[in-house]
PDB file of N, CA and C in Angstrom:
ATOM      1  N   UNK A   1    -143.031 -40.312  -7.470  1.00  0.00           N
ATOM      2  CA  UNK A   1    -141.920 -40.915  -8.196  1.00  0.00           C
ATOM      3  C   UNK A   1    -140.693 -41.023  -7.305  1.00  0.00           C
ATOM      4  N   UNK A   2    -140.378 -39.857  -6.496  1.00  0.00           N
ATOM      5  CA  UNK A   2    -139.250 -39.736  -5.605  1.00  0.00           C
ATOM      6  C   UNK A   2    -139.289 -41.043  -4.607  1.00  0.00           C
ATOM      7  N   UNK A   3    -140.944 -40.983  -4.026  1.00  0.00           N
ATOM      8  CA  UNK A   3    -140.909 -41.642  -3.041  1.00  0.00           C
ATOM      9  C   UNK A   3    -140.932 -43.515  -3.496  1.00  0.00           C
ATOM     10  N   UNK A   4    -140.791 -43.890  -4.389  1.00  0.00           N
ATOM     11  CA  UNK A   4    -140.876 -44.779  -5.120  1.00  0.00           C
ATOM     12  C   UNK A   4    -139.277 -45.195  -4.922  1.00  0.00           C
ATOM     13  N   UNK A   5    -138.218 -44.287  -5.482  1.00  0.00           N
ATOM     14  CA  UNK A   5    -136.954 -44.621  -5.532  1.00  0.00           C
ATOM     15  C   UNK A   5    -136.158 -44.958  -4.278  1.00  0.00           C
ATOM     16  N   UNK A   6    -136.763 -44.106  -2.919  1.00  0.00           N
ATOM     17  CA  UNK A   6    -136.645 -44.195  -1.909  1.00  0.00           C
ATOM     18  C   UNK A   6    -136.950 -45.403  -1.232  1.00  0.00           C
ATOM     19  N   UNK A   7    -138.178 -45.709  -1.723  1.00  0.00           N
ATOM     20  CA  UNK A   7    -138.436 -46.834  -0.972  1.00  0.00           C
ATOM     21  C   UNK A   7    -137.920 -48.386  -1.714  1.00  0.00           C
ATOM     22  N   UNK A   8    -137.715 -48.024  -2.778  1.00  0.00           N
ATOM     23  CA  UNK A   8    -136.607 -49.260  -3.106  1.00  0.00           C
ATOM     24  C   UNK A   8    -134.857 -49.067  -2.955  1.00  0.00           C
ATOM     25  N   UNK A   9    -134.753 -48.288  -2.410  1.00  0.00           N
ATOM     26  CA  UNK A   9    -132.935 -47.961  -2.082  1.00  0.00           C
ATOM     27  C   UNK A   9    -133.623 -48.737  -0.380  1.00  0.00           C
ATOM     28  N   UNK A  10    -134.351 -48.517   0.271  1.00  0.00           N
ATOM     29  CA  UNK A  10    -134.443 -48.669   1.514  1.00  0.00           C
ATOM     30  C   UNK A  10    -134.337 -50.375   1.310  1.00  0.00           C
ATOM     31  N   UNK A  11    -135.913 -50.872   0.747  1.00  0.00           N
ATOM     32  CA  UNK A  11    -135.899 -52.325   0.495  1.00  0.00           C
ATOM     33  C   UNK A  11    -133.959 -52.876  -0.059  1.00  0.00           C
ATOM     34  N   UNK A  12    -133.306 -52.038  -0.911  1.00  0.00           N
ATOM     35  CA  UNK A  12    -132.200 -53.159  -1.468  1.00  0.00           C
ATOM     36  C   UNK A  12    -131.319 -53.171   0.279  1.00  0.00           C
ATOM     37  N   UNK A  13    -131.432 -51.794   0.711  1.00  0.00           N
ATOM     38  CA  UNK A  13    -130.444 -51.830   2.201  1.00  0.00           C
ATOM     39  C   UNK A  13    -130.488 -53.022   3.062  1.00  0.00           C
ATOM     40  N   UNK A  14    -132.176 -53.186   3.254  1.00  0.00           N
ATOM     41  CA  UNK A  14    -132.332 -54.360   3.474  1.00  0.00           C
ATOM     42  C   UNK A  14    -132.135 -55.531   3.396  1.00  0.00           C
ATOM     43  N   UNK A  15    -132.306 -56.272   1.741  1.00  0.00           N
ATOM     44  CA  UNK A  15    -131.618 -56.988   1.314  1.00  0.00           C
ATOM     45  C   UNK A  15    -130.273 -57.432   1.777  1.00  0.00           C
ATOM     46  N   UNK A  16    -129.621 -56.404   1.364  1.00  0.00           N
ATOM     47  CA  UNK A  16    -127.898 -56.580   1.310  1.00  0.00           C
ATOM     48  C   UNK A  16    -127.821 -56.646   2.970  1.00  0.00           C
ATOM     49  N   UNK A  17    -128.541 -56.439   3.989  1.00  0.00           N
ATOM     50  CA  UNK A  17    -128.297 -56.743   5.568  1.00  0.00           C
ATOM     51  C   UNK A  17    -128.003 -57.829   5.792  1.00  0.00           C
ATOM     52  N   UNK A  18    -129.929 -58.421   5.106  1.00  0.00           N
ATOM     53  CA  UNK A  18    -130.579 -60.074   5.701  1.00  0.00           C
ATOM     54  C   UNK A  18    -129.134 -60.847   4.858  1.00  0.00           C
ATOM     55  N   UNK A  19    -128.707 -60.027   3.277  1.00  0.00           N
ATOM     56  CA  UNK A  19    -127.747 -61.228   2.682  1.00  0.00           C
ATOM     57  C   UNK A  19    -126.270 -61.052   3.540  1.00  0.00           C
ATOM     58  N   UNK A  20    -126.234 -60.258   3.986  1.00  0.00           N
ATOM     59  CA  UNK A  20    -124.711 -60.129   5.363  1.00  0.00           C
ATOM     60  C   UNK A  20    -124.562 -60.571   6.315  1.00  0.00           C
ATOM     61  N   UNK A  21    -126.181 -61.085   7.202  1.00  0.00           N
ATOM     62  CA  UNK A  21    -126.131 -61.172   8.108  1.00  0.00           C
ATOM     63  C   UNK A  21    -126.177 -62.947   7.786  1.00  0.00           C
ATOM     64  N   UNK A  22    -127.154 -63.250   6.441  1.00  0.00           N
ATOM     65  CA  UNK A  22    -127.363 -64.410   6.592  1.00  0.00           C
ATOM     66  C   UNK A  22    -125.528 -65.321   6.224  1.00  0.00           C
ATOM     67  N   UNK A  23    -124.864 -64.901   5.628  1.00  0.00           N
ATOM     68  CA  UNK A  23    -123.394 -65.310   5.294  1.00  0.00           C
ATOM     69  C   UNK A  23    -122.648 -65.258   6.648  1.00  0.00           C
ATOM     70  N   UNK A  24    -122.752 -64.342   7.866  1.00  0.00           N
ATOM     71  CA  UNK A  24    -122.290 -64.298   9.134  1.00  0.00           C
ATOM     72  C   UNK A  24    -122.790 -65.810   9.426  1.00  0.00           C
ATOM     73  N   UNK A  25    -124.190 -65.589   9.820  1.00  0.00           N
ATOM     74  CA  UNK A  25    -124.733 -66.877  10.394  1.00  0.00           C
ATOM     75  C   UNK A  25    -124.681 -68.217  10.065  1.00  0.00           C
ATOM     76  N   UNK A  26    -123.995 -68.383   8.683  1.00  0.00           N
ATOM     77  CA  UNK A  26    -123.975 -69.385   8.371  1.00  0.00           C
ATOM     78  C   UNK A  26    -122.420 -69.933   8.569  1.00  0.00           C
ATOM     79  N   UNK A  27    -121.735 -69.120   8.920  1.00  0.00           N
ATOM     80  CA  UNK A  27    -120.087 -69.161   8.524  1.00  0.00           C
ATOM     81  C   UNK A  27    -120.447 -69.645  10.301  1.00  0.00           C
ATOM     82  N   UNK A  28    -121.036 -68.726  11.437  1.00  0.00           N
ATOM     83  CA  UNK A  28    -120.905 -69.137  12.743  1.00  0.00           C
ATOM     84  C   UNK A  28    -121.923 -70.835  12.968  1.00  0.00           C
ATOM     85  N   UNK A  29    -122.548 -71.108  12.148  1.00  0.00           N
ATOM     86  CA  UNK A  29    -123.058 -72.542  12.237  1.00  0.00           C
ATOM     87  C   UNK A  29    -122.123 -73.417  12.078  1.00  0.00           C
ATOM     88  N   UNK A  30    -121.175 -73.370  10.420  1.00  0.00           N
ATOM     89  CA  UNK A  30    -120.262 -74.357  10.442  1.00  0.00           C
ATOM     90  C   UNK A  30    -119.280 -74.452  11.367  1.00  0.00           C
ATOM     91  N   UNK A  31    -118.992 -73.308  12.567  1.00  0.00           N
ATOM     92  CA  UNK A  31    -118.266 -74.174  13.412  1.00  0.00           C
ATOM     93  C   UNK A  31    -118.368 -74.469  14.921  1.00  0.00           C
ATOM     94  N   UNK A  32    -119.930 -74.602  14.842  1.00  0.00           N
ATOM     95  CA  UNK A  32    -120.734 -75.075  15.563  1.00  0.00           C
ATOM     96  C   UNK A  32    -120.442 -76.628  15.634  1.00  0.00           C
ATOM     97  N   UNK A  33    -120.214 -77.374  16.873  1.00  0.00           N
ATOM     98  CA  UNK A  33    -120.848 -78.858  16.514  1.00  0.00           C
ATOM     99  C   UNK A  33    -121.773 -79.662  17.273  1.00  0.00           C
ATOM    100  N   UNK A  34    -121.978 -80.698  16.970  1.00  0.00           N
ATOM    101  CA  UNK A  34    -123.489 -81.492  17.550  1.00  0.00           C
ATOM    102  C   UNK A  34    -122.914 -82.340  18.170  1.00  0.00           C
ATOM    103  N   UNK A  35    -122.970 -83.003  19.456  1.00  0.00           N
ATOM    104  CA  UNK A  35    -122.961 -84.038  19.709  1.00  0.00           C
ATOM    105  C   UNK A  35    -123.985 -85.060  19.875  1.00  0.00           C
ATOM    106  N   UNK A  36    -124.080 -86.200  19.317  1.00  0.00           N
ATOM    107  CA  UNK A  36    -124.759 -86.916  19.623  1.00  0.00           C
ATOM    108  C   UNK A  36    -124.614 -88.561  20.180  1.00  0.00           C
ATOM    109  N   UNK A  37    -125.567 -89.200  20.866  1.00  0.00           N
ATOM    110  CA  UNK A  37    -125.066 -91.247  20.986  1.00  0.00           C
ATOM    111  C   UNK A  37    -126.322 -91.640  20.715  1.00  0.00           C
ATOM    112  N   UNK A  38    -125.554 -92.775  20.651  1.00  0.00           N
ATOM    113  CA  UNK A  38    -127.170 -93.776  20.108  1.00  0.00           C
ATOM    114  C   UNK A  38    -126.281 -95.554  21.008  1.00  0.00           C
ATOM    115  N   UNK A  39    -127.437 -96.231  21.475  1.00  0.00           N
ATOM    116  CA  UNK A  39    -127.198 -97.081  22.107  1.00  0.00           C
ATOM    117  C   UNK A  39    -127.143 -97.239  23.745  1.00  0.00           C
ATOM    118  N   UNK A  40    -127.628 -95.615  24.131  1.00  0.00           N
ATOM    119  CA  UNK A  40    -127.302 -96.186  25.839  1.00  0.00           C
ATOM    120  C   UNK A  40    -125.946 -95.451  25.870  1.00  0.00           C
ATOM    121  N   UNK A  41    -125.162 -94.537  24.546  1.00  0.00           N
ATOM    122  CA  UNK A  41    -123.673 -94.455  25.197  1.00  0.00           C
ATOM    123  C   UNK A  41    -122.893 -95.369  24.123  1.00  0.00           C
ATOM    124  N   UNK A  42    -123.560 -95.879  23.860  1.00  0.00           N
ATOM    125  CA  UNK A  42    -122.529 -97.007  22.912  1.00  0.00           C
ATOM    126  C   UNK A  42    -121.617 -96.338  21.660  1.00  0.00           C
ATOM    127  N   UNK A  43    -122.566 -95.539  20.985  1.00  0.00           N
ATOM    128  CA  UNK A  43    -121.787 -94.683  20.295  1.00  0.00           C
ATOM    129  C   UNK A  43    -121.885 -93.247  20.386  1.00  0.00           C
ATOM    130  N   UNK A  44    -120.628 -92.593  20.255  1.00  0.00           N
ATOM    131  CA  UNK A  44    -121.201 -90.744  20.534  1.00  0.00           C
ATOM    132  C   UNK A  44    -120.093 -90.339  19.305  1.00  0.00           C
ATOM    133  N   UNK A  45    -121.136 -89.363  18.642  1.00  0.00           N
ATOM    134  CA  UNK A  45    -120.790 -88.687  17.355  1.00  0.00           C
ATOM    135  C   UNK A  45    -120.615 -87.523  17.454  1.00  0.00           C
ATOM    136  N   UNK A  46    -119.679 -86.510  17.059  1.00  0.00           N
ATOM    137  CA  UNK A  46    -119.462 -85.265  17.265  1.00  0.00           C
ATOM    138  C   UNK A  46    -119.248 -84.405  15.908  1.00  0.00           C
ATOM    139  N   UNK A  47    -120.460 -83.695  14.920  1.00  0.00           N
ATOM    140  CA  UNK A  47    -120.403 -83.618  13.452  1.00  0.00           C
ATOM    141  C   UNK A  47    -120.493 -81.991  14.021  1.00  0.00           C
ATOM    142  N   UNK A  48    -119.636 -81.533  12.778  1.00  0.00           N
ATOM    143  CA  UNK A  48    -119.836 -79.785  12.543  1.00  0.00           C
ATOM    144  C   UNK A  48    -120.761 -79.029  11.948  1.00  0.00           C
ATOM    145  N   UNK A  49    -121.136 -78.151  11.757  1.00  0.00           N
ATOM    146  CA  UNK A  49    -122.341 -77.264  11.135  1.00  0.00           C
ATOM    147  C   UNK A  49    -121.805 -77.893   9.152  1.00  0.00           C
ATOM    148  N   UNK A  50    -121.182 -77.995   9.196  1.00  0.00           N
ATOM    149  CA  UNK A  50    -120.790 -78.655   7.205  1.00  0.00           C
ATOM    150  C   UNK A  50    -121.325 -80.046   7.113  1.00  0.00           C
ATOM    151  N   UNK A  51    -121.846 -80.925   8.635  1.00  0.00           N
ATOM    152  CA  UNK A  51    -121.969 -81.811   8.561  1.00  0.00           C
ATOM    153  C   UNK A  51    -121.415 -82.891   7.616  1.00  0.00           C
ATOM    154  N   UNK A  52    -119.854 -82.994   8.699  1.00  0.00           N
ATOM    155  CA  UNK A  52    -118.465 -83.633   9.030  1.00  0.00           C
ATOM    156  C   UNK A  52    -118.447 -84.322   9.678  1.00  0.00           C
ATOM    157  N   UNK A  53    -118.579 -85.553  10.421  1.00  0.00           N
ATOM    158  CA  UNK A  53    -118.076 -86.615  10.978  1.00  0.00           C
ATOM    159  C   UNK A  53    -116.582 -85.264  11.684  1.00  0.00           C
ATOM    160  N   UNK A  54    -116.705 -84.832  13.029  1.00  0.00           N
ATOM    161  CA  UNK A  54    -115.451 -84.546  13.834  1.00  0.00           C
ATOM    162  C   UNK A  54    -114.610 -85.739  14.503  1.00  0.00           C
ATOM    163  N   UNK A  55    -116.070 -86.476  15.133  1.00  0.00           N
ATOM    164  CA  UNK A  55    -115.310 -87.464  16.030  1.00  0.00           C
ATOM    165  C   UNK A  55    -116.570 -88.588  16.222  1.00  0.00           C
ATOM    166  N   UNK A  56    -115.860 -90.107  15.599  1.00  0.00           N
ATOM    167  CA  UNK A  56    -116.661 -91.285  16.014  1.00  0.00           C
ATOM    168  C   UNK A  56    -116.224 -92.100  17.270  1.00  0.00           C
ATOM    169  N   UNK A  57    -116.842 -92.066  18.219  1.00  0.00           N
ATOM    170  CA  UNK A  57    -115.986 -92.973  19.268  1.00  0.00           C
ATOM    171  C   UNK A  57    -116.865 -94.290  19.824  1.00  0.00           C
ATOM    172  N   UNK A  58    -116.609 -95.435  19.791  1.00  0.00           N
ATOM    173  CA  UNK A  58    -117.664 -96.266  19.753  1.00  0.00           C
ATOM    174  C   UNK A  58    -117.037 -97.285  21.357  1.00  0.00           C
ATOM    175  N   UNK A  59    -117.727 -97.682  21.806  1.00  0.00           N
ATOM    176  CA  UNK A  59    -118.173 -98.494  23.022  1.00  0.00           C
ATOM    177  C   UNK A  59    -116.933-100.056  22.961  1.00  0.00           C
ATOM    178  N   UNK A  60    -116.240-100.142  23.402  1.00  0.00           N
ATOM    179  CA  UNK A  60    -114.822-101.713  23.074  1.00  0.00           C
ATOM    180  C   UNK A  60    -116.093-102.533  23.489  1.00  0.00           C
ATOM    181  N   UNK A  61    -117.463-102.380  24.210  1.00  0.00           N
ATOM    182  CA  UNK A  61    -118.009-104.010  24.408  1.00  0.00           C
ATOM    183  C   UNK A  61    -119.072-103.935  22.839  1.00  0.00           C
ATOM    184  N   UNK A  62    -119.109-103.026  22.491  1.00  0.00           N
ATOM    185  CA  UNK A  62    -120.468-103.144  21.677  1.00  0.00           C
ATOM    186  C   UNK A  62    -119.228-104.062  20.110  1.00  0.00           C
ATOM    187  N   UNK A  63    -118.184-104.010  19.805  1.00  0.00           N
ATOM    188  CA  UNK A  63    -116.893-104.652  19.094  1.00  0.00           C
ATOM    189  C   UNK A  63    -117.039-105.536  19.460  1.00  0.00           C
ATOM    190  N   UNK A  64    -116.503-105.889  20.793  1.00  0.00           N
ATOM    191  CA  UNK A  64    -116.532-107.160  21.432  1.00  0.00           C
ATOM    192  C   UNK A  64    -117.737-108.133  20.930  1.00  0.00           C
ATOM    193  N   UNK A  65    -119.119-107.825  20.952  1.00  0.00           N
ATOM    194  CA  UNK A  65    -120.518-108.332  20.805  1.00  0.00           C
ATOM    195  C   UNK A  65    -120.246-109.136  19.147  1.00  0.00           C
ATOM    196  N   UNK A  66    -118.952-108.535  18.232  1.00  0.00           N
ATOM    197  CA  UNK A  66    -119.407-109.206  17.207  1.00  0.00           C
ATOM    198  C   UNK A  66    -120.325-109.175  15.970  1.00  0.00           C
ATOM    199  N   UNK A  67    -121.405-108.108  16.636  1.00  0.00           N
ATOM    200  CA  UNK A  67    -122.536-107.901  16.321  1.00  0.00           C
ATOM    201  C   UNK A  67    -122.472-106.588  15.071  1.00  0.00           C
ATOM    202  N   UNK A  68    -122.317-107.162  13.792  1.00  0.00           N
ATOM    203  CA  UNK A  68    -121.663-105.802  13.036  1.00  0.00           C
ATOM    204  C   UNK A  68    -123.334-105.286  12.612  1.00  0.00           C
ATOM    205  N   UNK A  69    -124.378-106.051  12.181  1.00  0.00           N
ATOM    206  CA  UNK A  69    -125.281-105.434  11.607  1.00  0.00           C
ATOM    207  C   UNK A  69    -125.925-104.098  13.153  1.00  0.00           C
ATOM    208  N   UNK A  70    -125.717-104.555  14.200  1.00  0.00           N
ATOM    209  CA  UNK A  70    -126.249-103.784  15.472  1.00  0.00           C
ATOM    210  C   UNK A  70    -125.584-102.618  15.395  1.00  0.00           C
ATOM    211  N   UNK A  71    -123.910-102.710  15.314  1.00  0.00           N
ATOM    212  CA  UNK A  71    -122.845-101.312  15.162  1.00  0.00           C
ATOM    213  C   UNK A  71    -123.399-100.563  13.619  1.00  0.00           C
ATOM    214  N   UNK A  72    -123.983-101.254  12.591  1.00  0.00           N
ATOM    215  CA  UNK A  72    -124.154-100.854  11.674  1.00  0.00           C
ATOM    216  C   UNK A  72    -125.287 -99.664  11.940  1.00  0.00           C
ATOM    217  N   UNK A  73    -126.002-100.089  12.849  1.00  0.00           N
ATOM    218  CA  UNK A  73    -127.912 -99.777  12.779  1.00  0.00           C
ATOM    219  C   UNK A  73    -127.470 -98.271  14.072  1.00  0.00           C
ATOM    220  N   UNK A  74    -126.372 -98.566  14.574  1.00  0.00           N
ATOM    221  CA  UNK A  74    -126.090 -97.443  15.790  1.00  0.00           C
ATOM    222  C   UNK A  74    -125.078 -96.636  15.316  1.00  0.00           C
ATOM    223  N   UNK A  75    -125.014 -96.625  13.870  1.00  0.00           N
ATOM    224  CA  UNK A  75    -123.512 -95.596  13.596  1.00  0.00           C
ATOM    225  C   UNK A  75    -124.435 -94.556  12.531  1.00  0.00           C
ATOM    226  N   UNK A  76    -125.022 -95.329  12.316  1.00  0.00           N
ATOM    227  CA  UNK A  76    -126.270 -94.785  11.221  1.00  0.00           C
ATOM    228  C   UNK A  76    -127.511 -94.011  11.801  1.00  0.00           C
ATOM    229  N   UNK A  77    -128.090 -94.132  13.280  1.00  0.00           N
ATOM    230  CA  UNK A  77    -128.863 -93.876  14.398  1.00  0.00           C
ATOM    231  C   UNK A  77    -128.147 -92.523  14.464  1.00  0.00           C
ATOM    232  N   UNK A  78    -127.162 -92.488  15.006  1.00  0.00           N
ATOM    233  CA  UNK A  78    -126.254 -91.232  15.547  1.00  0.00           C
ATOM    234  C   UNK A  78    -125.517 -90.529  14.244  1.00  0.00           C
ATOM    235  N   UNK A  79    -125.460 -90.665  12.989  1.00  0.00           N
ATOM    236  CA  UNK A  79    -125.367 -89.725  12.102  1.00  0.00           C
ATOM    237  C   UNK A  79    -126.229 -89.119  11.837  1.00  0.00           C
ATOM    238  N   UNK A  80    -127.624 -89.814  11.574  1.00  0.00           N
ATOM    239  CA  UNK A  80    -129.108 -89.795  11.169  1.00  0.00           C
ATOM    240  C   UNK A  80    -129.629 -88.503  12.087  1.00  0.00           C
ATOM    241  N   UNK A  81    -129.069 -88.617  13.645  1.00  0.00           N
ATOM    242  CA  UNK A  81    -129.544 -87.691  14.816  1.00  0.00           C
ATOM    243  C   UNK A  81    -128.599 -86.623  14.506  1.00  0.00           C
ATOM    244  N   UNK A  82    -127.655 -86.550  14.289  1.00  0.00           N
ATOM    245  CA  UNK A  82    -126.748 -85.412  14.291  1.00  0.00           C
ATOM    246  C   UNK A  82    -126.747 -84.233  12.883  1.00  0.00           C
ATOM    247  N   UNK A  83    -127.321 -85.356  11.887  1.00  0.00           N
ATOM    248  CA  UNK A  83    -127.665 -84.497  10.953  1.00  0.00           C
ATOM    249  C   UNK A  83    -129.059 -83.494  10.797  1.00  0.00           C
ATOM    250  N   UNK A  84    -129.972 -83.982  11.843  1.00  0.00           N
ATOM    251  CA  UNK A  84    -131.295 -83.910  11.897  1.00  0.00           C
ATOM    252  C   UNK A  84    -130.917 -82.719  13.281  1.00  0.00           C
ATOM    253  N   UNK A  85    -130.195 -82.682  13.773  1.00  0.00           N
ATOM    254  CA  UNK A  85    -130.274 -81.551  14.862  1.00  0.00           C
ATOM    255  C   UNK A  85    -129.619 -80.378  13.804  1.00  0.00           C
ATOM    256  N   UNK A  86    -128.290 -80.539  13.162  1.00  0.00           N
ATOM    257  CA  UNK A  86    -127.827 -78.845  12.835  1.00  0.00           C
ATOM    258  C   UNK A  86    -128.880 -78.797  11.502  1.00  0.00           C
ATOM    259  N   UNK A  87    -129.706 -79.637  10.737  1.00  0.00           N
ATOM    260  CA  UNK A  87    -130.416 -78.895  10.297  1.00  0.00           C
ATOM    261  C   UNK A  87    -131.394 -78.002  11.255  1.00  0.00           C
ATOM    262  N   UNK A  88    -132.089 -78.557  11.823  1.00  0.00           N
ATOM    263  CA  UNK A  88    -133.267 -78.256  12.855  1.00  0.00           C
ATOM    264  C   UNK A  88    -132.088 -76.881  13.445  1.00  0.00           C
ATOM    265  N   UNK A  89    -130.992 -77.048  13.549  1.00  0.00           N
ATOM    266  CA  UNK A  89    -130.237 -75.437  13.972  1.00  0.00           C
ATOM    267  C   UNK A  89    -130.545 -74.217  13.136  1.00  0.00           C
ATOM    268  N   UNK A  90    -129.990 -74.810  11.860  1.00  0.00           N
ATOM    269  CA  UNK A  90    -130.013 -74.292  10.755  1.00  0.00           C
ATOM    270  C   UNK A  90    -131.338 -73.180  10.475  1.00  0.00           C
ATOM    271  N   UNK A  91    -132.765 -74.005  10.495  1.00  0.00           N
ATOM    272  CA  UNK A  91    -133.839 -73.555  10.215  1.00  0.00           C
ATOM    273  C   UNK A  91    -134.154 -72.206  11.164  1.00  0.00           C
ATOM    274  N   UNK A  92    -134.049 -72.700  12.255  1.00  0.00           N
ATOM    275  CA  UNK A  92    -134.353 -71.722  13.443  1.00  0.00           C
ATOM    276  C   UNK A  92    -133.810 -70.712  13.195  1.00  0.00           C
ATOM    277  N   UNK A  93    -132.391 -70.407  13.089  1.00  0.00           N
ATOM    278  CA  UNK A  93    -131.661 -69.251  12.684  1.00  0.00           C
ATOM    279  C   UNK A  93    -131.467 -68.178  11.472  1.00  0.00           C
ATOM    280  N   UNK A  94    -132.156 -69.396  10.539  1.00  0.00           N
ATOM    281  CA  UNK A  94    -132.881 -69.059   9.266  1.00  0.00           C
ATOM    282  C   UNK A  94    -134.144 -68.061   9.388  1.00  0.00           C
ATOM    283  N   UNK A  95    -134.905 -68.789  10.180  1.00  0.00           N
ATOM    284  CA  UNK A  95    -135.848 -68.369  10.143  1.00  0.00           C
ATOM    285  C   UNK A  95    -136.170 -66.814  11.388  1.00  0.00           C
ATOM    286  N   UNK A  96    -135.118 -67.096  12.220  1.00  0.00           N
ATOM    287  CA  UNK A  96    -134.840 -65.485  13.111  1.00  0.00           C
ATOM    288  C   UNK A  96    -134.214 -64.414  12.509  1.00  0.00           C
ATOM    289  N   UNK A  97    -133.504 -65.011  11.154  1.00  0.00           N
ATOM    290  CA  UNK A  97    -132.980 -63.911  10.308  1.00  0.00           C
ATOM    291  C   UNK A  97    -134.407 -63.415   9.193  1.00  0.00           C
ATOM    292  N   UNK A  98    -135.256 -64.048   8.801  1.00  0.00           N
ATOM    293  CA  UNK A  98    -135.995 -63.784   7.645  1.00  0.00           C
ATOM    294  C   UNK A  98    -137.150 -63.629   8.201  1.00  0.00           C
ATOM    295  N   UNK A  99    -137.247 -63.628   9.969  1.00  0.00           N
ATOM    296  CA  UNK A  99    -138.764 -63.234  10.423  1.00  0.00           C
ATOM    297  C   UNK A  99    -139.957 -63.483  10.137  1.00  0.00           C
ATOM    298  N   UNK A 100    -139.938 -65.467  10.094  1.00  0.00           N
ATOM    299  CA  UNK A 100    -140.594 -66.072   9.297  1.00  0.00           C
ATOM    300  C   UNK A 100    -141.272 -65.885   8.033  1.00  0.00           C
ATOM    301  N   UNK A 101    -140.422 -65.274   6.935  1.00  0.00           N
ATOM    302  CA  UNK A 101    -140.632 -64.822   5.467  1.00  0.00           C
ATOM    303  C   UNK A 101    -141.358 -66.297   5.252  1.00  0.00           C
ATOM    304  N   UNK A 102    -140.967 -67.667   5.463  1.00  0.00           N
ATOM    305  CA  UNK A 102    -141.616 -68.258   4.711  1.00  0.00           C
ATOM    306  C   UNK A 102    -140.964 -68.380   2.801  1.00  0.00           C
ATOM    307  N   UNK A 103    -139.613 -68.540   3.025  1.00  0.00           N
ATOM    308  CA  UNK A 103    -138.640 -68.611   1.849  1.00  0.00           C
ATOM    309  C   UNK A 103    -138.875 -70.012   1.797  1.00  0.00           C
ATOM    310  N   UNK A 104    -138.561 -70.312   0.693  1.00  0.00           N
ATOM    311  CA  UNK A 104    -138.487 -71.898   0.031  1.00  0.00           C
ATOM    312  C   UNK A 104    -137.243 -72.350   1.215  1.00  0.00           C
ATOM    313  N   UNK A 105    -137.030 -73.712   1.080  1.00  0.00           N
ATOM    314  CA  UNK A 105    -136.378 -74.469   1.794  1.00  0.00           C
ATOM    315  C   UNK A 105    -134.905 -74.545   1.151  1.00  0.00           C
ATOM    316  N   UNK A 106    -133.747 -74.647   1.453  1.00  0.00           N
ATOM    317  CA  UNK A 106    -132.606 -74.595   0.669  1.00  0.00           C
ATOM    318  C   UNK A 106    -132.130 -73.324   0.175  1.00  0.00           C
ATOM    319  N   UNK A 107    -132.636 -72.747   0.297  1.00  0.00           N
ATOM    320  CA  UNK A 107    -132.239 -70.786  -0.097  1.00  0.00           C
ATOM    321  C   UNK A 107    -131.408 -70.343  -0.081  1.00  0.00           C
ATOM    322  N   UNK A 108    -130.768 -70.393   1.619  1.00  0.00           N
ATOM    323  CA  UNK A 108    -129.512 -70.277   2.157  1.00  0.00           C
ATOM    324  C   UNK A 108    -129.131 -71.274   2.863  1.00  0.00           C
TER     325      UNK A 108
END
């Protein structure tokens, strides 16, 4: 019976770590940021772990070109990439905290 109580005071210690450590790690992601381009350079995107738009800076010839559906398809390329890396951050660090538990997706 003793050893019963023990070993769930140990398991909650636990708990309350992975949930301390995982609120650290997530607070040091959001101010993390990604850079990314799409186009050769044409556009480079710089989004934060809250996945924020920091900084859009786009190419004066790719304007010049006129070409809005192309700026359209390369602003969307380089959000698309930047959102797809701090998740892909996200997971990894997730998953070095929970020692591949294998938790549902969205958890933390």
């Amino acid at each position: 019976m003793f050893g019963n109580k023990a070993q769930m005071a140990g398991m909650m210690k636990k708990v309350k770590k992975m949930q301390e450590d995982m609120q650290r790690m997530q607070e040091e992601l959001k101010s993390k940021t990604t850079e990314v381009s799409a186009g050769g350079g044409a556009i480079r995107l710089v989004m934060n772990g809250e996945k924020q738009i920091q900084e859009l800076k786009i190419d004066p010839s790719v304007l010049e070109a006129g070409d809005a559906e192309m700026l359209e398809d390369l602003v969307t390329a380089a959000v698309n990439e930047a959102v797809r890396k701090i998740e892909d951050a996200t997971a990894q660090e997730v998953n070095k905290l929970t020692g591949g538990m294998g938790l549902p997706p969205g958890l933390f």
